[in-house]
Protein backbone atom coordinates (compact mmCIF):
# COMPACT_ATOMS: atom_id res chain seq x y z
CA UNK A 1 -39.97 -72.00 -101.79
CA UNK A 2 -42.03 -74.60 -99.91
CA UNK A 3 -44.63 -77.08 -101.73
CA UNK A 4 -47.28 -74.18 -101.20
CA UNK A 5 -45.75 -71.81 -102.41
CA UNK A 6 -44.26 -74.03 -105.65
CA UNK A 7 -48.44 -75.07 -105.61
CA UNK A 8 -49.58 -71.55 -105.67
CA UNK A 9 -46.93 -70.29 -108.46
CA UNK A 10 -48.25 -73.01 -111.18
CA UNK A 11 -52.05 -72.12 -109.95
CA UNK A 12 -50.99 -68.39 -111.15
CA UNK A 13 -49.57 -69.75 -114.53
CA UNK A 14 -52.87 -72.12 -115.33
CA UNK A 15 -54.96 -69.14 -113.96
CA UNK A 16 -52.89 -66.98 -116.92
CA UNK A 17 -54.03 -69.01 -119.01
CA UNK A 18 -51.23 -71.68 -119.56
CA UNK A 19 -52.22 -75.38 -120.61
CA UNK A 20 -50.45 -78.36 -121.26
CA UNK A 21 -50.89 -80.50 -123.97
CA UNK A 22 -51.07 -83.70 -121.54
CA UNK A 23 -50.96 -84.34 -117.13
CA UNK A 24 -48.09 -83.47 -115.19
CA UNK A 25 -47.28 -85.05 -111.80
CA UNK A 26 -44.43 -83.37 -109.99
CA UNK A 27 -42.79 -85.63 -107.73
CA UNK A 28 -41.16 -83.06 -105.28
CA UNK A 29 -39.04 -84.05 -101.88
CA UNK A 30 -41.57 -82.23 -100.01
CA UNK A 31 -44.38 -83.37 -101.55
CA UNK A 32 -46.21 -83.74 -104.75
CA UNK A 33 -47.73 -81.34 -107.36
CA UNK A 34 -50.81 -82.60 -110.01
CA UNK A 35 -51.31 -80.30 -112.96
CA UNK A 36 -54.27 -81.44 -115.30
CA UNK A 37 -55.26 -78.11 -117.79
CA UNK A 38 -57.67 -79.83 -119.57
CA UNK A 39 -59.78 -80.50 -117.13
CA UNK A 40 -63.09 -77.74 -116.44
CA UNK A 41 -61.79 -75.52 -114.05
CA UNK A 42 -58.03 -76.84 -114.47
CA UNK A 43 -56.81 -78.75 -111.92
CA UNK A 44 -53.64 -78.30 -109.61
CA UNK A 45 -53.28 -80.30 -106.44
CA UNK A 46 -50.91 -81.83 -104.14
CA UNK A 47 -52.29 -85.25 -104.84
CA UNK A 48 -50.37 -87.86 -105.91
CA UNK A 49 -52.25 -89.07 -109.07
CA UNK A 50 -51.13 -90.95 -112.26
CA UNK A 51 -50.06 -88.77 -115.02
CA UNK A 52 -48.92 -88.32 -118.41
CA UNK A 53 -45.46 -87.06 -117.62
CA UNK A 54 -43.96 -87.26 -114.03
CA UNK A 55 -40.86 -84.78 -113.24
CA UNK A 56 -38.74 -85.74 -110.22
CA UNK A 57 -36.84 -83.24 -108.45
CA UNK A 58 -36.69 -81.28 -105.30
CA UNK A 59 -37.62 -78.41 -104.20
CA UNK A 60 -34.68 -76.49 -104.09
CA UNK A 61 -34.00 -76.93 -108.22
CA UNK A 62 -37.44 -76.44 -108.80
CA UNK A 63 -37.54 -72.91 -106.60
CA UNK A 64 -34.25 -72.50 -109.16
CA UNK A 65 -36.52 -72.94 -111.83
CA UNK A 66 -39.08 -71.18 -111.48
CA UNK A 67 -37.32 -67.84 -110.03
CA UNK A 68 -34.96 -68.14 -113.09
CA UNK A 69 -31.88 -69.00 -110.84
CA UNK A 70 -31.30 -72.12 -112.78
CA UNK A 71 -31.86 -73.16 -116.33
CA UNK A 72 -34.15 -75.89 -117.11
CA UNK A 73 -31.24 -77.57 -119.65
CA UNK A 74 -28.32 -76.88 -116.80
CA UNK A 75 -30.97 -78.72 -114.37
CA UNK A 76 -31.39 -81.83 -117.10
CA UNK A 77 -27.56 -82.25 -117.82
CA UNK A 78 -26.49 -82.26 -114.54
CA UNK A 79 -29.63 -84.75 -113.49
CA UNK A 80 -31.18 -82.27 -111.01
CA UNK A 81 -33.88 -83.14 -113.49
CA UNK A 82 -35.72 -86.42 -114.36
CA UNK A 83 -38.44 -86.50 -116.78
CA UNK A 84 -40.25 -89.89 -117.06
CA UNK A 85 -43.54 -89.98 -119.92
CA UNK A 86 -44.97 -87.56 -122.52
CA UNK A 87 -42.40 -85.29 -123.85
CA UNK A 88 -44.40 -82.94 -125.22
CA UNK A 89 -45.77 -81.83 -122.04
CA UNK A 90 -42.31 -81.76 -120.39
CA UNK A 91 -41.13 -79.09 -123.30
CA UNK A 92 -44.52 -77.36 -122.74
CA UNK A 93 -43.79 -77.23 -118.82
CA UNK A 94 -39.51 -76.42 -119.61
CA UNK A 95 -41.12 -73.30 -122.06
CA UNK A 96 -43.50 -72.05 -119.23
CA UNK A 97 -40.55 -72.19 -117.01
CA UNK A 98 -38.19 -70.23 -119.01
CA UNK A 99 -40.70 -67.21 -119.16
């Protein structure tokens, strides 16, 4: 998956209705995701704004991820993973993952 098409997938989950209980910035090698759900409409960009909880990765574990290739605890453990900030929201966004 490209940063579009990683862009477009968590547009589809907010758009179902999935919320976070605080900001995300995703801090991708191709680019940079910004999921804010409490916002009216809920926003998800590819700007590179401050954040409650930042997630560093790449694009290739986060593909992983989100097509259920990889596990989001394989992905920690093994530091594919970084989670900096809010916790809660990083357990929100490892739950809405796993589905």
């Amino acid at each position: 998956m490209n940063i579009l098409e990683i862009t477009d997938k968590i547009k589809g989950l907010v758009d179902g209705g999935a919320t976070l209980p605080g900001t995300l910035q995703l801090q991708l090698d191709g680019g940079h995701v910004f999921v804010d759900t409490s916002a009216q409409p809920p926003v998800v960009n590819n700007e590179m704004r401050e954040a409650g909880c930042t997630i560093k990765t790449t694009l290739a574990t986060l593909s992983g991820l989100l097509t259920g290739d990889l596990n989001v605890m394989m992905a920690m453990m093994t530091g594919k993973l970084k989670i900096s900030g809010d916790m809660n929201t990083a357990m929100k966004v490892a739950q809405l993952i796993s589905q």
